[in-house]
PDB file of N, CA and C in Angstrom:
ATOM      1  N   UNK A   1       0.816  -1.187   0.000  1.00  0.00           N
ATOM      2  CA  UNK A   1       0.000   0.000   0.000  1.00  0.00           C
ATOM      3  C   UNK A   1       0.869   1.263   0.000  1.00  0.00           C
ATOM      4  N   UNK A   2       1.997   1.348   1.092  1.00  0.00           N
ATOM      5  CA  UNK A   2       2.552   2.628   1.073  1.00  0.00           C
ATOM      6  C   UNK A   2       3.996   2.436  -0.155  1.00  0.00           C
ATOM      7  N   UNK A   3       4.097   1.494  -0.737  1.00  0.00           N
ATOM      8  CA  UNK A   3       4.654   1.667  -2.077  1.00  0.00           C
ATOM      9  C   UNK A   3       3.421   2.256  -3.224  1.00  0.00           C
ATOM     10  N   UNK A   4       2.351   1.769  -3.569  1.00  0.00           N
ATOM     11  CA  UNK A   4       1.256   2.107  -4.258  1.00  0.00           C
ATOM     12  C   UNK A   4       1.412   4.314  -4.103  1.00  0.00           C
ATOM     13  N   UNK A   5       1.254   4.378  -3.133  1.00  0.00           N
ATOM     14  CA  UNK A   5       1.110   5.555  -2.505  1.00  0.00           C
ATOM     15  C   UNK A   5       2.551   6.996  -2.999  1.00  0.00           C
ATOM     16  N   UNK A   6       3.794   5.760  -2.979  1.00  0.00           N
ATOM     17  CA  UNK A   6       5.434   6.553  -3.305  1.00  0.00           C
ATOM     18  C   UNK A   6       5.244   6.519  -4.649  1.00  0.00           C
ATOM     19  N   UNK A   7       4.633   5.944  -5.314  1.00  0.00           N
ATOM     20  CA  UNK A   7       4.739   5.820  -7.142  1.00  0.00           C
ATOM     21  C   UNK A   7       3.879   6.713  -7.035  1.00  0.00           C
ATOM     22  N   UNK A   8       2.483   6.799  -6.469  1.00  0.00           N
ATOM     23  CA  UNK A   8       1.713   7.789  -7.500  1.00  0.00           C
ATOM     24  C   UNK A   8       2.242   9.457  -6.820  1.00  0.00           C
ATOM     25  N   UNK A   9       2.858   9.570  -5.943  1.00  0.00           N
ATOM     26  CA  UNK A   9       3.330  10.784  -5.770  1.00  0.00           C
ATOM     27  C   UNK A   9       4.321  11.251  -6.595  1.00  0.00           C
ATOM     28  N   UNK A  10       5.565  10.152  -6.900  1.00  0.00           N
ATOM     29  CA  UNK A  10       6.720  10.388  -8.010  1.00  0.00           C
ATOM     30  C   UNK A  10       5.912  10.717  -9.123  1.00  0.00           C
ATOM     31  N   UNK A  11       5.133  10.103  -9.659  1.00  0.00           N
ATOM     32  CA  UNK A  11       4.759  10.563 -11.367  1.00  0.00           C
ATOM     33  C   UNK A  11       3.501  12.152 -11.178  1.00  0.00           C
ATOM     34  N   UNK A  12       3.137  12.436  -9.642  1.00  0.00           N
ATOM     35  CA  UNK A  12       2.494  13.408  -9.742  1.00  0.00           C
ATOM     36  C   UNK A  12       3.638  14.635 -10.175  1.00  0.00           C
ATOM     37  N   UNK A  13       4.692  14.245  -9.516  1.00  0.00           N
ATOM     38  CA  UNK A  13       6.199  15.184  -9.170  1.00  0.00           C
ATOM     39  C   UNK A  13       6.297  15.353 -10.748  1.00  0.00           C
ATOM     40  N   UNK A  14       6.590  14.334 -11.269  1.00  0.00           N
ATOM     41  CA  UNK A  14       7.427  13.929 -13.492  1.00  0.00           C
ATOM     42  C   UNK A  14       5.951  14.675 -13.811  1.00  0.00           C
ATOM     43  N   UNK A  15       4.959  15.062 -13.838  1.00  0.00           N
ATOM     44  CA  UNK A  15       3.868  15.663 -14.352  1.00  0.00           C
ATOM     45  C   UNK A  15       4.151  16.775 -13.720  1.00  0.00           C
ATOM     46  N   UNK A  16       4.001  17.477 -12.896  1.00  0.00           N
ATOM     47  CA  UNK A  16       4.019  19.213 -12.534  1.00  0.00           C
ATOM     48  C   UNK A  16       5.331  19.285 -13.072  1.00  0.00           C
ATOM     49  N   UNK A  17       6.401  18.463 -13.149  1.00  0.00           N
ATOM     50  CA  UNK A  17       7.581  19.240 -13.868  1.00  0.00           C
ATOM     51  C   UNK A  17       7.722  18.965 -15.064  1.00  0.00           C
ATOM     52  N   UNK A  18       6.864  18.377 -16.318  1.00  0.00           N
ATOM     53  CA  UNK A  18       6.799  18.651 -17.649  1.00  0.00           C
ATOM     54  C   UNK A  18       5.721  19.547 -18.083  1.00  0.00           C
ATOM     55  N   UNK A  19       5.194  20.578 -16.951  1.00  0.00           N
ATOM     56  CA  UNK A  19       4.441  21.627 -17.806  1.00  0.00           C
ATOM     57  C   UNK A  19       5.117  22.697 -17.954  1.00  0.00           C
ATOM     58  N   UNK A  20       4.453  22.871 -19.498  1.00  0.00           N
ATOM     59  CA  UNK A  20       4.763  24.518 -20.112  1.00  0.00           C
ATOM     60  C   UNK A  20       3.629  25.249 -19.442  1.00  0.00           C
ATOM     61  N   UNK A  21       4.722  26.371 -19.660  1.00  0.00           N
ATOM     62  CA  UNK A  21       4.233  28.079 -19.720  1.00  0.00           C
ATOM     63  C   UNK A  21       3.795  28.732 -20.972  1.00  0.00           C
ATOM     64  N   UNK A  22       3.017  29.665 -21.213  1.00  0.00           N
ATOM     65  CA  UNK A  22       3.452  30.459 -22.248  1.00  0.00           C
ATOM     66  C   UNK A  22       2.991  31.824 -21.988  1.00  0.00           C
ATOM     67  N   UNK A  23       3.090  32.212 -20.715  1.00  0.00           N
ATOM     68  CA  UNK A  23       3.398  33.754 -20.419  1.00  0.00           C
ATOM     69  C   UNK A  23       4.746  34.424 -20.508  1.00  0.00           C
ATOM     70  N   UNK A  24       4.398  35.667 -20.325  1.00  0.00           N
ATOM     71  CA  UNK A  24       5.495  36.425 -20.753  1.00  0.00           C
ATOM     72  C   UNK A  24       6.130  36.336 -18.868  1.00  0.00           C
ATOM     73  N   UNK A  25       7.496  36.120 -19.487  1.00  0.00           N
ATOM     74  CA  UNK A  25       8.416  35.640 -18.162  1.00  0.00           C
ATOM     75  C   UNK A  25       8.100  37.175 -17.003  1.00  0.00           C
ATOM     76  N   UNK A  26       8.528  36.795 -15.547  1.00  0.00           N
ATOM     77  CA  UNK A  26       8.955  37.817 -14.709  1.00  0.00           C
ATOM     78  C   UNK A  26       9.884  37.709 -14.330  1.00  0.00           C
ATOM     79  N   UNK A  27      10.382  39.429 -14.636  1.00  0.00           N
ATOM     80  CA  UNK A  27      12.075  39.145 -14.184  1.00  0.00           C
ATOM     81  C   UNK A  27      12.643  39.111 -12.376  1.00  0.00           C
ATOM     82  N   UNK A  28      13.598  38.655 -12.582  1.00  0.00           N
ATOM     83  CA  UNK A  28      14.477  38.341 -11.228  1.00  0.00           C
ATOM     84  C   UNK A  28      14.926  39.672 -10.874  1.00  0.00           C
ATOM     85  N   UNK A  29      14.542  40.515  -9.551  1.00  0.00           N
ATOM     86  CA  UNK A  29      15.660  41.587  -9.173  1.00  0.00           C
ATOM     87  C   UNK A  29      16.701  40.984  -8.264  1.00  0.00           C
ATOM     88  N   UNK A  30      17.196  40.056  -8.556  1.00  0.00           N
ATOM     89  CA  UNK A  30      17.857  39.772  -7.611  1.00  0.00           C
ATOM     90  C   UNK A  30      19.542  40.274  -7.766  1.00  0.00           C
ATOM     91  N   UNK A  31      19.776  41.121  -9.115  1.00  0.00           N
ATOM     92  CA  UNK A  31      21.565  41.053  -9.512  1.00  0.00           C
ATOM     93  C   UNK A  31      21.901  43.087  -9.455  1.00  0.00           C
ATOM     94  N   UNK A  32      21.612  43.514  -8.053  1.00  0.00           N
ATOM     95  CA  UNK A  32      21.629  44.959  -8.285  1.00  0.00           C
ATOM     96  C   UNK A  32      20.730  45.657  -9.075  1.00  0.00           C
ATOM     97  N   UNK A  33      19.530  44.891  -8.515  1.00  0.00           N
ATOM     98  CA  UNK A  33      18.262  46.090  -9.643  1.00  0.00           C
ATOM     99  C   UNK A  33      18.278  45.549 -11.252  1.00  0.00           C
ATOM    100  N   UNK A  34      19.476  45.021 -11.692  1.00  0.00           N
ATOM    101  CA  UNK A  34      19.620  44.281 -13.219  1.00  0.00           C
ATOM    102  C   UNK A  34      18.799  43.430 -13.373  1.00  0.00           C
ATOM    103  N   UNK A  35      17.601  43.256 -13.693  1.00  0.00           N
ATOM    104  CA  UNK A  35      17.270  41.607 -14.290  1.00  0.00           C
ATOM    105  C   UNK A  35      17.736  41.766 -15.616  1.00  0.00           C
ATOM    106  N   UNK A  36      17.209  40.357 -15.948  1.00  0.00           N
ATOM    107  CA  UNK A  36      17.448  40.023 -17.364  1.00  0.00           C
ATOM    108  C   UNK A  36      16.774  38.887 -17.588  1.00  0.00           C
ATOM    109  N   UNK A  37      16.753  38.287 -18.973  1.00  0.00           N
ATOM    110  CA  UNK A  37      15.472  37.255 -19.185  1.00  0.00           C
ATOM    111  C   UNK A  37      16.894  36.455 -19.840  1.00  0.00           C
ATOM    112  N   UNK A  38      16.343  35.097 -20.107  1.00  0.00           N
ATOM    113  CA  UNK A  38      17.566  33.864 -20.330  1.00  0.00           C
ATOM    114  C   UNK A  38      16.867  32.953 -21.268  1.00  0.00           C
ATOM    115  N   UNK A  39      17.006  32.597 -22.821  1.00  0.00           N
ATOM    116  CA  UNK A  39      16.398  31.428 -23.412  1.00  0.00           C
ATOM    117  C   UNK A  39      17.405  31.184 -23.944  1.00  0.00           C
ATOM    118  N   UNK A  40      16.832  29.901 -24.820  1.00  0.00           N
ATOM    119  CA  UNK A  40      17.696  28.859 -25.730  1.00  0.00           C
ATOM    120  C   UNK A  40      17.928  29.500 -26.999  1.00  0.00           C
ATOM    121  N   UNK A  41      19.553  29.730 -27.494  1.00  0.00           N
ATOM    122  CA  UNK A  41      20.057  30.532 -28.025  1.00  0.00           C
ATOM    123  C   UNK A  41      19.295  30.267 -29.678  1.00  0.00           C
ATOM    124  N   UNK A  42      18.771  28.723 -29.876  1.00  0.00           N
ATOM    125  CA  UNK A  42      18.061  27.946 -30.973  1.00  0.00           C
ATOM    126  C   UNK A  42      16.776  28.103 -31.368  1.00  0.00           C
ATOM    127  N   UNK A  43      16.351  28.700 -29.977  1.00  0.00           N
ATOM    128  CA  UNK A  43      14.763  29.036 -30.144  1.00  0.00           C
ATOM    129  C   UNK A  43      14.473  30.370 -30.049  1.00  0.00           C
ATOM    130  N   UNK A  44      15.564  31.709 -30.172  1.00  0.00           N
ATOM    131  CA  UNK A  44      15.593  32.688 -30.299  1.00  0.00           C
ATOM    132  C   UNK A  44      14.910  33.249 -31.939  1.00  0.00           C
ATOM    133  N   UNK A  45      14.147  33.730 -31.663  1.00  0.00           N
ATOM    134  CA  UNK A  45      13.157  34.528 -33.113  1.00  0.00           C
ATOM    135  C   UNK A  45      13.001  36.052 -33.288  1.00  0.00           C
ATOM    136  N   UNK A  46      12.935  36.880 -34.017  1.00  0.00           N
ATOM    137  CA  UNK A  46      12.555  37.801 -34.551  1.00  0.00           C
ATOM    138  C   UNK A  46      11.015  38.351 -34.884  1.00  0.00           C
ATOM    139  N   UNK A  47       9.978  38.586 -34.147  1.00  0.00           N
ATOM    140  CA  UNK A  47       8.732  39.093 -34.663  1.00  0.00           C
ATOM    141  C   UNK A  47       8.477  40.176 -34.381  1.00  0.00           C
ATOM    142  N   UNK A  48       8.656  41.195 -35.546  1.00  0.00           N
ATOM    143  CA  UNK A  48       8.298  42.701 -35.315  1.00  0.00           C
ATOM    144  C   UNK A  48       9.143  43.386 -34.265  1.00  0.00           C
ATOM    145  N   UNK A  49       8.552  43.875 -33.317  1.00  0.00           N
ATOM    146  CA  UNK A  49       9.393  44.670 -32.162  1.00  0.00           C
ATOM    147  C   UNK A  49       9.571  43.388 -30.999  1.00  0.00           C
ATOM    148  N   UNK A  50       9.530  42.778 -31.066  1.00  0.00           N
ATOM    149  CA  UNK A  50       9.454  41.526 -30.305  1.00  0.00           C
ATOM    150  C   UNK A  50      10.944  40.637 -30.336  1.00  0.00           C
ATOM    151  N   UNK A  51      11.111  39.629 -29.578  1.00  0.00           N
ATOM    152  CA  UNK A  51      12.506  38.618 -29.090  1.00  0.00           C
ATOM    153  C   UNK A  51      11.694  37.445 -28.764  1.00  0.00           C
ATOM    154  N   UNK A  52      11.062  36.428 -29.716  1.00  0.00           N
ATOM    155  CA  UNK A  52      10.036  35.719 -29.280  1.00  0.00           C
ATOM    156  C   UNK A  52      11.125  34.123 -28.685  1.00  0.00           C
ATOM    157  N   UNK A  53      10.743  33.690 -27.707  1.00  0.00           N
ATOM    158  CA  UNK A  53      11.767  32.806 -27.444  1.00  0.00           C
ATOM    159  C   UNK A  53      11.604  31.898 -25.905  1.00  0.00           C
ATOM    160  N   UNK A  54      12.057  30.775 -25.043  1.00  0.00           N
ATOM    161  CA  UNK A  54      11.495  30.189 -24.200  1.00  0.00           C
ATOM    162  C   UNK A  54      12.107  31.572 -22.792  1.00  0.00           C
ATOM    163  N   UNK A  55      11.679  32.424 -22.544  1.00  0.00           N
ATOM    164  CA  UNK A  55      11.998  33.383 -21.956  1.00  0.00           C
ATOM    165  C   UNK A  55      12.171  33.039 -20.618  1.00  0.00           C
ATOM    166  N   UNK A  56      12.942  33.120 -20.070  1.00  0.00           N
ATOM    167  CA  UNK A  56      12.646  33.151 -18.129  1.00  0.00           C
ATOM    168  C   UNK A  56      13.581  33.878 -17.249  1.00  0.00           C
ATOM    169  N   UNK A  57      13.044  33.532 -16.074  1.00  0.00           N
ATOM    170  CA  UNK A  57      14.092  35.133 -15.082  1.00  0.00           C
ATOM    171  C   UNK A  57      15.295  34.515 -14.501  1.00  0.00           C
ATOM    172  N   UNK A  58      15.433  33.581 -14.887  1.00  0.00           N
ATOM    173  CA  UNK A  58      16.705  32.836 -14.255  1.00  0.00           C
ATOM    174  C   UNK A  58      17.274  31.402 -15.256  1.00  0.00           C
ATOM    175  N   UNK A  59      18.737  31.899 -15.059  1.00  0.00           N
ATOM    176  CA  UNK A  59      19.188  30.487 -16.096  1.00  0.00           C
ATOM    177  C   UNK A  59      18.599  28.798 -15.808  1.00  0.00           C
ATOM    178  N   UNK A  60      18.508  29.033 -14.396  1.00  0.00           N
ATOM    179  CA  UNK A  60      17.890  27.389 -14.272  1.00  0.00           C
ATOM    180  C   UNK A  60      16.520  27.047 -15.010  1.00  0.00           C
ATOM    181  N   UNK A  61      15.743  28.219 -14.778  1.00  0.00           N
ATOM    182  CA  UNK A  61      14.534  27.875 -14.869  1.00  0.00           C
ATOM    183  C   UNK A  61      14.273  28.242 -17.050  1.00  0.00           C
ATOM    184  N   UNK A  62      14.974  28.869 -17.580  1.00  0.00           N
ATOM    185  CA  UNK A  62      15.249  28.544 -18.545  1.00  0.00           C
ATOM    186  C   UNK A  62      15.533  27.506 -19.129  1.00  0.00           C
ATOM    187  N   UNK A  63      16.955  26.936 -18.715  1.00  0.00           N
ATOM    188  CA  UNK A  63      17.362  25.144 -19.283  1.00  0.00           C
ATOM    189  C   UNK A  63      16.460  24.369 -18.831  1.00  0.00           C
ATOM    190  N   UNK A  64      15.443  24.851 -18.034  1.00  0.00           N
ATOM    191  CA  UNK A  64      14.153  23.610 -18.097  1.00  0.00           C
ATOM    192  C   UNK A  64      12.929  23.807 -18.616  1.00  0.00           C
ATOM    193  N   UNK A  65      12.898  24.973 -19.255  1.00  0.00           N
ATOM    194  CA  UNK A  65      11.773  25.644 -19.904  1.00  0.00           C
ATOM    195  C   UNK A  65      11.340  25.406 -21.088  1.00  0.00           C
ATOM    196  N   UNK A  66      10.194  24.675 -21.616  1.00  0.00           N
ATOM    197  CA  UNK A  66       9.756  24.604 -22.855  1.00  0.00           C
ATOM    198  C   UNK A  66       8.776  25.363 -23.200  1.00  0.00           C
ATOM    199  N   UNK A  67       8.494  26.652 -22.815  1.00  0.00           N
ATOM    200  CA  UNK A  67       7.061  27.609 -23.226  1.00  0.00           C
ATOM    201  C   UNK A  67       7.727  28.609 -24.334  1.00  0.00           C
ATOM    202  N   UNK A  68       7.049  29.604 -24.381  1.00  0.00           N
ATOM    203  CA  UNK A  68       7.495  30.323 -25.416  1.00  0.00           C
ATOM    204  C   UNK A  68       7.009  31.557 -25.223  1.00  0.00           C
ATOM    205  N   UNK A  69       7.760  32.926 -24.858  1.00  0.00           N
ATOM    206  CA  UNK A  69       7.152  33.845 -24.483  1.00  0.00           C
ATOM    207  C   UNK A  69       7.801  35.099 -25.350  1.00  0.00           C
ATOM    208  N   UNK A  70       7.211  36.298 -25.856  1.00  0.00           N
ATOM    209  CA  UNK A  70       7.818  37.338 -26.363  1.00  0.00           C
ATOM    210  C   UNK A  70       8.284  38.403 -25.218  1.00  0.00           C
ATOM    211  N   UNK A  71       9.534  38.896 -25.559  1.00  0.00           N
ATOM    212  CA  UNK A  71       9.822  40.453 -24.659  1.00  0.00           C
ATOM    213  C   UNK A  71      10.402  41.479 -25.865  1.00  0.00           C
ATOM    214  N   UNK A  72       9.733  42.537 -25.737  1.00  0.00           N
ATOM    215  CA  UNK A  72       9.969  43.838 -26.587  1.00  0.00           C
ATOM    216  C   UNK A  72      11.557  43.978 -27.087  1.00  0.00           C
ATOM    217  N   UNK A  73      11.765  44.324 -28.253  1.00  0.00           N
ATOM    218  CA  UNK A  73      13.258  44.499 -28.717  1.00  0.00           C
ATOM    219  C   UNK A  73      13.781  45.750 -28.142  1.00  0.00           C
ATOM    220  N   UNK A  74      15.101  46.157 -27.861  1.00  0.00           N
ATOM    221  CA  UNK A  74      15.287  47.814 -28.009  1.00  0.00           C
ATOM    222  C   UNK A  74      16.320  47.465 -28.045  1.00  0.00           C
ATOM    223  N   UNK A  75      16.862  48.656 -29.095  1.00  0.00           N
ATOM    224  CA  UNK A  75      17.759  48.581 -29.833  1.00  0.00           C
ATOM    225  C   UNK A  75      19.360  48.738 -29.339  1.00  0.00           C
ATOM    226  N   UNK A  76      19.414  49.065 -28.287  1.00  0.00           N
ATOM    227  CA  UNK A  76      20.782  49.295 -27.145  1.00  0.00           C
ATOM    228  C   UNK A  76      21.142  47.901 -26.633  1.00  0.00           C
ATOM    229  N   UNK A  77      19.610  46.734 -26.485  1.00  0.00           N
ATOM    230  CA  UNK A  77      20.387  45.401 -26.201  1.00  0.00           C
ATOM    231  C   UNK A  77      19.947  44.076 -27.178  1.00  0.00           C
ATOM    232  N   UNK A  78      21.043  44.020 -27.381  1.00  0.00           N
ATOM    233  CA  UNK A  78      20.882  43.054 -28.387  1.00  0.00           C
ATOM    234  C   UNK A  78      21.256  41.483 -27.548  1.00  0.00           C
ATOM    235  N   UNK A  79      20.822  40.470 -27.820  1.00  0.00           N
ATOM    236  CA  UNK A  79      20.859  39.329 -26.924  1.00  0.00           C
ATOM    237  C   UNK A  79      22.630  38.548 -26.627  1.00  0.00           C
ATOM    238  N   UNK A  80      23.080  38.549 -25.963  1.00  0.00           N
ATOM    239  CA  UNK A  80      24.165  38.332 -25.125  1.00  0.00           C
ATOM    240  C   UNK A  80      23.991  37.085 -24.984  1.00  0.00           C
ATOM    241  N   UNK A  81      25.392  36.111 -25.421  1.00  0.00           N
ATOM    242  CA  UNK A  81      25.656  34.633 -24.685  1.00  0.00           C
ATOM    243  C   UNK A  81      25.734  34.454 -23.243  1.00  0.00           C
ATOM    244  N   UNK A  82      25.023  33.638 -23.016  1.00  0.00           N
ATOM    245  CA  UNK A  82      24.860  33.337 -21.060  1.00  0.00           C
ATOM    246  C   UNK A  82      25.333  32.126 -20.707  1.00  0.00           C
ATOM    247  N   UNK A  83      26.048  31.602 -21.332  1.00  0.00           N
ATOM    248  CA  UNK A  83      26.455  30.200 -20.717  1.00  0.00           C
ATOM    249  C   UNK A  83      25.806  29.101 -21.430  1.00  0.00           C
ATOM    250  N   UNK A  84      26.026  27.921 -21.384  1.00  0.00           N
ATOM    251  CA  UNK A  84      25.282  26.479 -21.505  1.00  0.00           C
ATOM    252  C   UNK A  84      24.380  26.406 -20.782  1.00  0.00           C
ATOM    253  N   UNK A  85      23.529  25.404 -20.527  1.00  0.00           N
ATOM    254  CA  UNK A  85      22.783  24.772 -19.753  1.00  0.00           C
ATOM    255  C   UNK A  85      23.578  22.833 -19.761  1.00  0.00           C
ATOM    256  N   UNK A  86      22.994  22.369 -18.823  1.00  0.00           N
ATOM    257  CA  UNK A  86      23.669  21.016 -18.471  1.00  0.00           C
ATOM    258  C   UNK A  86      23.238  19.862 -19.503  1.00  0.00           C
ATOM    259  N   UNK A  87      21.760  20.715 -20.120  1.00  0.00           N
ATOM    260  CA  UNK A  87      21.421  19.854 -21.458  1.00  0.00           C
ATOM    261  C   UNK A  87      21.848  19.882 -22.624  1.00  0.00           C
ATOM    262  N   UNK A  88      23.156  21.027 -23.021  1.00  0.00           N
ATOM    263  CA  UNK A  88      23.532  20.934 -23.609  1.00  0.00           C
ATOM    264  C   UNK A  88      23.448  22.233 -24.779  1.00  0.00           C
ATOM    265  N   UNK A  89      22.176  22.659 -24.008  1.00  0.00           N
ATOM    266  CA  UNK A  89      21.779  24.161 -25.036  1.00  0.00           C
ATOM    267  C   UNK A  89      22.496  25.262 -24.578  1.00  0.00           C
ATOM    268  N   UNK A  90      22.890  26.076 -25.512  1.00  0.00           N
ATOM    269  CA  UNK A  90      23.718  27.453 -25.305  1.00  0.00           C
ATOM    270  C   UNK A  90      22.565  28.314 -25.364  1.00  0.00           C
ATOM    271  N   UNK A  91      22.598  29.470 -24.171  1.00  0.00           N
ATOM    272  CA  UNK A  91      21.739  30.249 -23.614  1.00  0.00           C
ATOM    273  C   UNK A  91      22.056  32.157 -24.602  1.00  0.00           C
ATOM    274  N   UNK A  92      21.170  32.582 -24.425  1.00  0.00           N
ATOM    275  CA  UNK A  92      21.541  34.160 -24.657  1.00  0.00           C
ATOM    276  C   UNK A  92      20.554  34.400 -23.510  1.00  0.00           C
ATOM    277  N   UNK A  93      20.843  36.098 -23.305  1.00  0.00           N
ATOM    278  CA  UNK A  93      20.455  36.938 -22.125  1.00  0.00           C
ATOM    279  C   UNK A  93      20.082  38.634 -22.984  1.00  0.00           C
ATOM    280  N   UNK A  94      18.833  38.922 -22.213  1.00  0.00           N
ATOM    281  CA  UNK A  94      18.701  40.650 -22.664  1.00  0.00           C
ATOM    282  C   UNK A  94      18.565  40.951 -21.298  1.00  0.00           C
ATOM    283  N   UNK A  95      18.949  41.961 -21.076  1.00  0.00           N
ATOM    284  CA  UNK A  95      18.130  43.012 -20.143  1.00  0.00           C
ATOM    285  C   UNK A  95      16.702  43.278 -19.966  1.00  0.00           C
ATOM    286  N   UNK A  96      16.077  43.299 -18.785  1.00  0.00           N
ATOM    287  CA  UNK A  96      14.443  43.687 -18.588  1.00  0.00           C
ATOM    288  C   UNK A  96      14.280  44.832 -18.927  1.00  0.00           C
ATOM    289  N   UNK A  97      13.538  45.191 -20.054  1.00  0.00           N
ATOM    290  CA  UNK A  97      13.470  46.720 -19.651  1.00  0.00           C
ATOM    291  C   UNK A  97      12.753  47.435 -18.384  1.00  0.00           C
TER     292      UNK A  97
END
């Protein structure tokens, strides 16, 4: 019974952590007032005034992010390399406006 009970909690766990998002990210103040937003350098797009891409406020929560969110272009930041992720994807970074 209390094995019955440890399985269906593990696959409740593997289900809340394969859902997408697809809001527009909130940024982190956590780096001196700087945020910045973090996606997959592959899924980075171009629409109109837009940076359409898996957006989020922190690198972790990026390399695990499969949603897809737009943040406004301006023209002073252009998207910046941020590191890898452990899966293997190379990250870029903008500034929040």
């Amino acid at each position: 019974m209390n094995c019955k009970l440890v399985l269906a909690a593990a696959c409740a766990a593997l289900v809340a952590g394969c859902a997408t998002t697809t809001s527009t990210p909130v940024a982190a103040n956590g780096s001196g007032g700087k945020a910045s937003y973090y996606c997959w350098k592959e899924r980075l797009a171009t629409e109109g005034a837009s940076l359409v891409c898996n957006w989020e406020a922190s690198v972790a929560e990026a390399c695990r992010s499969n949603g897809t969110a737009a943040v406004r272009r301006t023209s002073s930041a252009a998207p910046q390399p941020a590191g890898m992720c452990n899966n293997g994807q190379w990250l870029v970074m903008v500034p929040a406006a």
